[in-house]
N, C-alpha and C. Protein backbone atom coordinates (compact mmCIF):
# COMPACT_ATOMS: atom_id res chain seq x y z
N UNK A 1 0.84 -1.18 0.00
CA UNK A 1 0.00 0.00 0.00
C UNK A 1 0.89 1.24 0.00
N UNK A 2 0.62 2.16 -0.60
CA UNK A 2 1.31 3.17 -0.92
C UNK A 2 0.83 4.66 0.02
N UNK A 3 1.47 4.73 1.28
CA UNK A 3 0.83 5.74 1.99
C UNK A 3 1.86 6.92 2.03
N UNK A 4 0.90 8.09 2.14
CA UNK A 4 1.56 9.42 1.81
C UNK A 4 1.51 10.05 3.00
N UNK A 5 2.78 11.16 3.47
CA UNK A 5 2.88 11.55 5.06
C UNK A 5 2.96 13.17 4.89
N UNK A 6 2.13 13.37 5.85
CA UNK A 6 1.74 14.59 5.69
C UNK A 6 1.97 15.52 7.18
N UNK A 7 3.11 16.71 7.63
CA UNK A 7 3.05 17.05 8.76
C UNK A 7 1.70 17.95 9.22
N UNK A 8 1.63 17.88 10.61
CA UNK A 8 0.60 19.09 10.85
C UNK A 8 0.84 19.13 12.44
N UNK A 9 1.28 20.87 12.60
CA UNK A 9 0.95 20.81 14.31
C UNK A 9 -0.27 21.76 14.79
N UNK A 10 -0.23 20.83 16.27
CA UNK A 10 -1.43 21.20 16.66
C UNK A 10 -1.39 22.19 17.64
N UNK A 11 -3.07 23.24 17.16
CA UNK A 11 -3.00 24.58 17.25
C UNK A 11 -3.56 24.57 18.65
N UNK A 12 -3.95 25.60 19.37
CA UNK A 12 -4.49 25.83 20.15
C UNK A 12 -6.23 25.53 20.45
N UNK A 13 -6.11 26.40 19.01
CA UNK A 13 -7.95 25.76 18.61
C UNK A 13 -8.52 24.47 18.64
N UNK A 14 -7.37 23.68 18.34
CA UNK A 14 -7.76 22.13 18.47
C UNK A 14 -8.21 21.41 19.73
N UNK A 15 -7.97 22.05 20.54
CA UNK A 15 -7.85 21.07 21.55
C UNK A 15 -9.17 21.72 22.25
N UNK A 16 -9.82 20.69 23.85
CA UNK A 16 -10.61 21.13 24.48
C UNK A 16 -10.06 21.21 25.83
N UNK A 17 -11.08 21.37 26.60
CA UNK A 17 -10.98 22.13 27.85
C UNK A 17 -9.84 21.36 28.71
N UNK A 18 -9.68 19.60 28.38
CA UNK A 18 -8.98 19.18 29.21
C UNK A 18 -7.09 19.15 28.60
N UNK A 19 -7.31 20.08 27.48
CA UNK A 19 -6.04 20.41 26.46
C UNK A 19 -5.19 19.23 25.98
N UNK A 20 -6.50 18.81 25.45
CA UNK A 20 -6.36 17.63 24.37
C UNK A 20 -6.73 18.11 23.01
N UNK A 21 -6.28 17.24 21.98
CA UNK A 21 -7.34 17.89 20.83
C UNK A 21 -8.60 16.90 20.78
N UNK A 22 -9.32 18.03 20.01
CA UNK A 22 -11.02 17.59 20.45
C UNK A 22 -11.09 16.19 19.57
N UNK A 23 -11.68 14.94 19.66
CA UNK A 23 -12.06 14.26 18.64
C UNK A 23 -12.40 14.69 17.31
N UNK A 24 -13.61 15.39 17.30
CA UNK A 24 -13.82 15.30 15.85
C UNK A 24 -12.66 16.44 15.06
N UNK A 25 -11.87 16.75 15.59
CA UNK A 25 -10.64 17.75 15.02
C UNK A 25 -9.57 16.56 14.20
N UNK A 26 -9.90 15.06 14.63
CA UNK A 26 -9.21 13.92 13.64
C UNK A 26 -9.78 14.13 12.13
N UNK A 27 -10.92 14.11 12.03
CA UNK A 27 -11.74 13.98 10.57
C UNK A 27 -10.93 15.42 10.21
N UNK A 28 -10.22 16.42 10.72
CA UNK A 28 -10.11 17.14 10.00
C UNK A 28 -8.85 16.85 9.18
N UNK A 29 -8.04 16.14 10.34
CA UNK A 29 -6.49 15.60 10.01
C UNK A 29 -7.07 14.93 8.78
N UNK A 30 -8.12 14.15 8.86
CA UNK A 30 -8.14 12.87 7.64
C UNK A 30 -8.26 13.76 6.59
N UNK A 31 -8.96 14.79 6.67
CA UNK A 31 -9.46 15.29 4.85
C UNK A 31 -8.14 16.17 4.94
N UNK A 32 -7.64 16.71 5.67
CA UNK A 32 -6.11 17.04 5.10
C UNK A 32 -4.89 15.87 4.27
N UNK A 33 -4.97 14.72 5.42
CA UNK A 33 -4.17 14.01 4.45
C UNK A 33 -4.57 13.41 3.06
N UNK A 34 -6.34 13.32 3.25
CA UNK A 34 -7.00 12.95 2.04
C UNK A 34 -6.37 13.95 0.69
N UNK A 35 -6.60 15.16 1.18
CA UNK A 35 -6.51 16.16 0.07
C UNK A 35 -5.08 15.79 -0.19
N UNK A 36 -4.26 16.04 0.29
CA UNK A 36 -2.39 16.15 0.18
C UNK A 36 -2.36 14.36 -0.63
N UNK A 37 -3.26 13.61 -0.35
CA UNK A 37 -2.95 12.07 -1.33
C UNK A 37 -3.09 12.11 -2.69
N UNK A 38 -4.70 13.09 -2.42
CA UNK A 38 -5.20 13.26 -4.03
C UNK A 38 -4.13 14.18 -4.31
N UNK A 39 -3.44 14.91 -4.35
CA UNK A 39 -3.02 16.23 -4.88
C UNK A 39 -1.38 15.29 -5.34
N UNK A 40 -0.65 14.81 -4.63
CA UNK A 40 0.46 14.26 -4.77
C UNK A 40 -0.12 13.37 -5.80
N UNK A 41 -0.91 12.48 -5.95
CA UNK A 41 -1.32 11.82 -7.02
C UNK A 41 -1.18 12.67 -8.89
N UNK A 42 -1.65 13.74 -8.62
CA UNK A 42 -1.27 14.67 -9.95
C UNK A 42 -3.07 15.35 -10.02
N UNK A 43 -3.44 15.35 -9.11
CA UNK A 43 -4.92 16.11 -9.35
C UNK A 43 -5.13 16.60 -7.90
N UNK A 44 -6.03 17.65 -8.40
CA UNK A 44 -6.20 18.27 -7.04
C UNK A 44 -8.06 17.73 -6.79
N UNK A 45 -8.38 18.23 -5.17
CA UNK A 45 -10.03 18.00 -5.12
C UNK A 45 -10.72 18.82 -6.29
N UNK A 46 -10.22 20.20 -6.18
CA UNK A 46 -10.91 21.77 -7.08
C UNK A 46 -10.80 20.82 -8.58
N UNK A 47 -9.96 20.58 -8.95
CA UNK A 47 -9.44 20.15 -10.57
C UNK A 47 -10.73 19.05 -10.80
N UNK A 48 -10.74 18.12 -9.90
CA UNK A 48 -12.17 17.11 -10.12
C UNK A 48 -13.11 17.75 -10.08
N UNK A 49 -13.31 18.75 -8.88
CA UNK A 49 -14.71 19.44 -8.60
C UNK A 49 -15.24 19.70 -10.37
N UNK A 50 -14.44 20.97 -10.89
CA UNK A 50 -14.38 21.58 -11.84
C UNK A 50 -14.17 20.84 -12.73
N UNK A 51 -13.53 19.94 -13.13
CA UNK A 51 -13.32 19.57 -14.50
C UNK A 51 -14.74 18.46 -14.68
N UNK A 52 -14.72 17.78 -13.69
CA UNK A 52 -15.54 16.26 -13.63
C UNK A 52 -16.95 16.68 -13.24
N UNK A 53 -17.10 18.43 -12.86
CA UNK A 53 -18.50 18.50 -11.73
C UNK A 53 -18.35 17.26 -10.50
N UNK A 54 -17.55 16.65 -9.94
CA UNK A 54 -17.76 15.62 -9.43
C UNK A 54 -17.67 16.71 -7.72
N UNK A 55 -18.22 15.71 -6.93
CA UNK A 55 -18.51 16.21 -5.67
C UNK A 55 -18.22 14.85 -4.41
N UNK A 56 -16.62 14.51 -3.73
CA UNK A 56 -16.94 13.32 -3.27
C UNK A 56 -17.15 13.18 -1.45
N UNK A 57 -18.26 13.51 -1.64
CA UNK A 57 -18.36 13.62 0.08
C UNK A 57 -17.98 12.26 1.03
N UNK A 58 -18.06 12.22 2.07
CA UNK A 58 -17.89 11.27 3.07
C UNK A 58 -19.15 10.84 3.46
N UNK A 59 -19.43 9.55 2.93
CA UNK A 59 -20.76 8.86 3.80
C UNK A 59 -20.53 7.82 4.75
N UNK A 60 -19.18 7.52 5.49
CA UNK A 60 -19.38 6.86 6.35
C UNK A 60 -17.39 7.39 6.77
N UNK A 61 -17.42 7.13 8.00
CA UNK A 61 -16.29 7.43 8.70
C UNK A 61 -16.19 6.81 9.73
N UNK A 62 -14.94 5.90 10.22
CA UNK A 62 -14.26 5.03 11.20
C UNK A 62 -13.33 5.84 11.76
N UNK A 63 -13.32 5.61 13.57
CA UNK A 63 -12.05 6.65 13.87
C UNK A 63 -11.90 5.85 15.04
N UNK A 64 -10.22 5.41 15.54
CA UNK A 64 -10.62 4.30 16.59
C UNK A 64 -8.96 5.50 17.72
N UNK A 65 -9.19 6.11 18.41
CA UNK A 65 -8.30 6.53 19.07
C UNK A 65 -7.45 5.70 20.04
N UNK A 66 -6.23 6.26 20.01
CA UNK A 66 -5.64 5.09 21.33
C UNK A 66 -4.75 6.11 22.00
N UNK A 67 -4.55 7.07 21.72
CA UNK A 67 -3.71 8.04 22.63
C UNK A 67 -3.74 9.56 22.22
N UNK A 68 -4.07 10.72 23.25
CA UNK A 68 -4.55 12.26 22.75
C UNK A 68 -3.15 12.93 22.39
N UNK A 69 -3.36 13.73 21.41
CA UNK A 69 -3.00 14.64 20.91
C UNK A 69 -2.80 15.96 21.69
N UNK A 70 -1.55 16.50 22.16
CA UNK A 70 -2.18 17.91 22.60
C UNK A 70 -1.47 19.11 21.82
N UNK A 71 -2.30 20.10 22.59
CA UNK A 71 -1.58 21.63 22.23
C UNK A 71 0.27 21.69 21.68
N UNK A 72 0.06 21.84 20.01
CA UNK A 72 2.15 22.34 19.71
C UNK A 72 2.37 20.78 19.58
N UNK A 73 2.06 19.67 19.78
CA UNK A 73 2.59 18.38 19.48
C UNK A 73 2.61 18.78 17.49
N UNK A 74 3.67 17.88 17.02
CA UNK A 74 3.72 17.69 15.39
C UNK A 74 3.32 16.11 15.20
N UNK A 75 2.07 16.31 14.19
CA UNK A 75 1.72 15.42 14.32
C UNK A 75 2.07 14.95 12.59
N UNK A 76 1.83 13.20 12.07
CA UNK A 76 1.93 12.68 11.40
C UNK A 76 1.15 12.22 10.68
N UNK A 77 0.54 12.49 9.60
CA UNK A 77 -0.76 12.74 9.21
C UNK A 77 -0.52 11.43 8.11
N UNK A 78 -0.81 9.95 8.12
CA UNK A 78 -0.48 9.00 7.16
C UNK A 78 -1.94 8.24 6.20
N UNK A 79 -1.78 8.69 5.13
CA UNK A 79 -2.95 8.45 4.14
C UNK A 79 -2.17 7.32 3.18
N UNK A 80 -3.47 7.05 3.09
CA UNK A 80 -3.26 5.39 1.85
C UNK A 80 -4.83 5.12 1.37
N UNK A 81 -4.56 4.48 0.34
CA UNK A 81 -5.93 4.42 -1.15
C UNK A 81 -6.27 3.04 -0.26
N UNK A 82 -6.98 2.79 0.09
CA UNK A 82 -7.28 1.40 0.55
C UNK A 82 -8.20 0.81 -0.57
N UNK A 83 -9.30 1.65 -1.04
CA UNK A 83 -9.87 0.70 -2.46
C UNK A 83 -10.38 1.88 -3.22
N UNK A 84 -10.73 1.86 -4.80
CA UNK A 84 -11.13 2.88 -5.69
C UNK A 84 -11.78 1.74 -7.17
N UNK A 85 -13.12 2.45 -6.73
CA UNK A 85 -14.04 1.54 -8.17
C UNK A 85 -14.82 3.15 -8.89
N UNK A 86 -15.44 2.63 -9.51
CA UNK A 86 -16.42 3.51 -10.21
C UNK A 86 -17.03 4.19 -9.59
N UNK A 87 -17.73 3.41 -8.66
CA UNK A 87 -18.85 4.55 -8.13
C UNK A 87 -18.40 4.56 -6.11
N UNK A 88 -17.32 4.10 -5.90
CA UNK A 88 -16.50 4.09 -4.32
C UNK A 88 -15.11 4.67 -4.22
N UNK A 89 -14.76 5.41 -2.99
CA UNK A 89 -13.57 5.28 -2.72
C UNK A 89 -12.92 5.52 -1.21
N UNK A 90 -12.56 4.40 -0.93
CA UNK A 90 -12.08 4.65 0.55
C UNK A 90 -10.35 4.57 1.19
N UNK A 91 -10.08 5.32 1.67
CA UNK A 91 -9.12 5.74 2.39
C UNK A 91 -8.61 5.16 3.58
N UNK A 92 -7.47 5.30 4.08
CA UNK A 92 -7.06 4.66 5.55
C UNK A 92 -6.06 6.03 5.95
N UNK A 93 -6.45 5.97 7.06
CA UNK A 93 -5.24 6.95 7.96
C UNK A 93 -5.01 6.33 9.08
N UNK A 94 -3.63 7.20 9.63
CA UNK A 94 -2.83 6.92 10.45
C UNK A 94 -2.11 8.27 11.08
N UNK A 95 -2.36 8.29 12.61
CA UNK A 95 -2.04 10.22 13.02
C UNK A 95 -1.07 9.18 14.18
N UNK A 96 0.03 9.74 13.70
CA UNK A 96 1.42 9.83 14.84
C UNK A 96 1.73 10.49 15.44
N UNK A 97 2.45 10.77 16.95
CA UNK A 97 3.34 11.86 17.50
C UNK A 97 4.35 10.81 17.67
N UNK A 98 5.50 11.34 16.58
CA UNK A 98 6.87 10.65 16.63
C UNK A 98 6.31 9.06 16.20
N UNK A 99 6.89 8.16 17.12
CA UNK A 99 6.07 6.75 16.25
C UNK A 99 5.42 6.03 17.07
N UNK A 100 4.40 7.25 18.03
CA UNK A 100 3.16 6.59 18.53
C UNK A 100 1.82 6.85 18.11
N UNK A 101 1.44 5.70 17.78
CA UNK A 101 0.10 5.73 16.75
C UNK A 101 -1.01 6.32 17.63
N UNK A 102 -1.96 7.26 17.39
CA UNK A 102 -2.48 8.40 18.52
C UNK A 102 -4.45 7.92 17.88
N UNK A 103 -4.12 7.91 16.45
CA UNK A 103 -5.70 7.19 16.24
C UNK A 103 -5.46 6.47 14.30
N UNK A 104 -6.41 5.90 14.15
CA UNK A 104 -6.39 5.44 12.92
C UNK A 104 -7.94 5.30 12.46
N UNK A 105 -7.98 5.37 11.09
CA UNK A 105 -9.66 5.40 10.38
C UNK A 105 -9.48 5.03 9.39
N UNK A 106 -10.48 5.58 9.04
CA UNK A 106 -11.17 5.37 7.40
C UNK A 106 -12.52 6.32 6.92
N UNK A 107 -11.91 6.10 5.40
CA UNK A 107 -13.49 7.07 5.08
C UNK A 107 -13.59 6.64 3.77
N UNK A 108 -15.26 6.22 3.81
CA UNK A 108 -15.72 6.33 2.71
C UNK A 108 -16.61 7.39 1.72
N UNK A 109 -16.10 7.31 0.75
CA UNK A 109 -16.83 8.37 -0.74
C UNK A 109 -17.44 7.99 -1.66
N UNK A 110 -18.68 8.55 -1.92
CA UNK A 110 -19.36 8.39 -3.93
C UNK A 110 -19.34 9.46 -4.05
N UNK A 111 -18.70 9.26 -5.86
CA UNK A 111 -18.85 10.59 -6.60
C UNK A 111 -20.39 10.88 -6.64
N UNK A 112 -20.55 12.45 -6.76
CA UNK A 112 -21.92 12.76 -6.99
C UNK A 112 -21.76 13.96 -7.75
N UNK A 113 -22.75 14.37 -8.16
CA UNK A 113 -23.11 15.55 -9.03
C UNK A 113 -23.66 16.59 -8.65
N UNK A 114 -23.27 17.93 -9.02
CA UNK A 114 -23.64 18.90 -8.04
C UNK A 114 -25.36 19.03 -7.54
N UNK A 115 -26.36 17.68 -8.57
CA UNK A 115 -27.68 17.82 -8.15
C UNK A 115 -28.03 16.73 -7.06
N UNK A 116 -26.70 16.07 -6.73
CA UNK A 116 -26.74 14.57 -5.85
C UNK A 116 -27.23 14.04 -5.66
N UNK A 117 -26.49 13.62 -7.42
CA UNK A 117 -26.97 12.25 -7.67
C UNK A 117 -25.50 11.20 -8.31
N UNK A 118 -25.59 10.37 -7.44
CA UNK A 118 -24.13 9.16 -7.62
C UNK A 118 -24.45 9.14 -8.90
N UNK A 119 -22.78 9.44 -9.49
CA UNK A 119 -22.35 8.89 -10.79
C UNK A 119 -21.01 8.48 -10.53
N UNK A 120 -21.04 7.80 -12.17
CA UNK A 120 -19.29 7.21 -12.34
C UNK A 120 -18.37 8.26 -11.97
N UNK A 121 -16.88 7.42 -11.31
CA UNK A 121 -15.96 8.07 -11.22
C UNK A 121 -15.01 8.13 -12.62
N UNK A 122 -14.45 9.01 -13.36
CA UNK A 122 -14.12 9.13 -14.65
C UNK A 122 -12.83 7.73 -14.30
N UNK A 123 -12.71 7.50 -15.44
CA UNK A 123 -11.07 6.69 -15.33
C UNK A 123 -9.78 7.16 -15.09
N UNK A 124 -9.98 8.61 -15.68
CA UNK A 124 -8.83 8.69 -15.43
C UNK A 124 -8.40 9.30 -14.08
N UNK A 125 -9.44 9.84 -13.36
CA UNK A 125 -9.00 9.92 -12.07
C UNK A 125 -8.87 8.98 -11.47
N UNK A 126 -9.52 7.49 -11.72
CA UNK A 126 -9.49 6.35 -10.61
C UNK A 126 -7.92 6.12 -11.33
N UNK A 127 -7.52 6.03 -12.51
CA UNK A 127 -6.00 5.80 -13.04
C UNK A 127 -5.18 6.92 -12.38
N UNK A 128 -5.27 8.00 -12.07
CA UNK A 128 -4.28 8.66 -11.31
C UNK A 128 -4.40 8.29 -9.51
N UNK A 129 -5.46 7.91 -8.99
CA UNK A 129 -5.48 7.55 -7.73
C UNK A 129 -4.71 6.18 -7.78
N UNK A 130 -4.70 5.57 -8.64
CA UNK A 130 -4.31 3.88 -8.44
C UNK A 130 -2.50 4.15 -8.82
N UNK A 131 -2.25 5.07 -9.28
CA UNK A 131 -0.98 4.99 -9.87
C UNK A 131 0.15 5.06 -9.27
């Protein structure tokens, strides 16, 4: 599997009262490393948006934590294609501080159309994601 590493430290904003970062502040890590996978791939999200009309939201999301994140830690933002068909595509991550694994997920996507409604994913983006 071909996973792509992405830095990010954590802000102040992230975190909550007990100066951790908040849970759902992971899904944000994920669509960062999501974006930085697609983009290293040779396409950006905007370039699909626009070229394809395509729109690929998240309809389901896995997030399994095992250790918090806090305030100024650099964290390790690790994305990988776990599967890509026509009308699916799901992702795996992996958030490190140094080389302790802090949470790991997944997310799934269908392309849709800006009137949302699932259509095909073109080929040649599933050929630049697979490549």
């Amino acid at each position: 599997m071909d996973w792509i590493e992405f830095s990010y430290r954590v802000i102040y904003g992230d975190t909550d009262c007990g100066g951790v970062m908040y849970y759902a502040n992971y899904l944000r890590l994920f669509e960062i490393g999501r974006t930085e996978y697609i983009r290293k791939k040779g396409i950006s999200y905007r370039e699909i948006e626009e070229k394809f009309a395509i729109i690929l939201p998240v309809i389901e999301v896995y997030a399994k934590y095992k250790a918090p994140a806090r305030y100024d830690d650099i964290l390790t933002i690790k994305t990988a294609l776990l599967e890509v068909k026509s009308y699916k595509i799901t992702f795996l991550y992996e958030i490190y501080r140094e080389r302790e694994l802090l949470c790991e997920g997944k997310t799934l996507h269908v392309p849709i159309n800006r009137e949302g409604k699932i259509v095909r994913l073109p080929y040649e983006v599933i050929n630049l994601l697979k490549k």
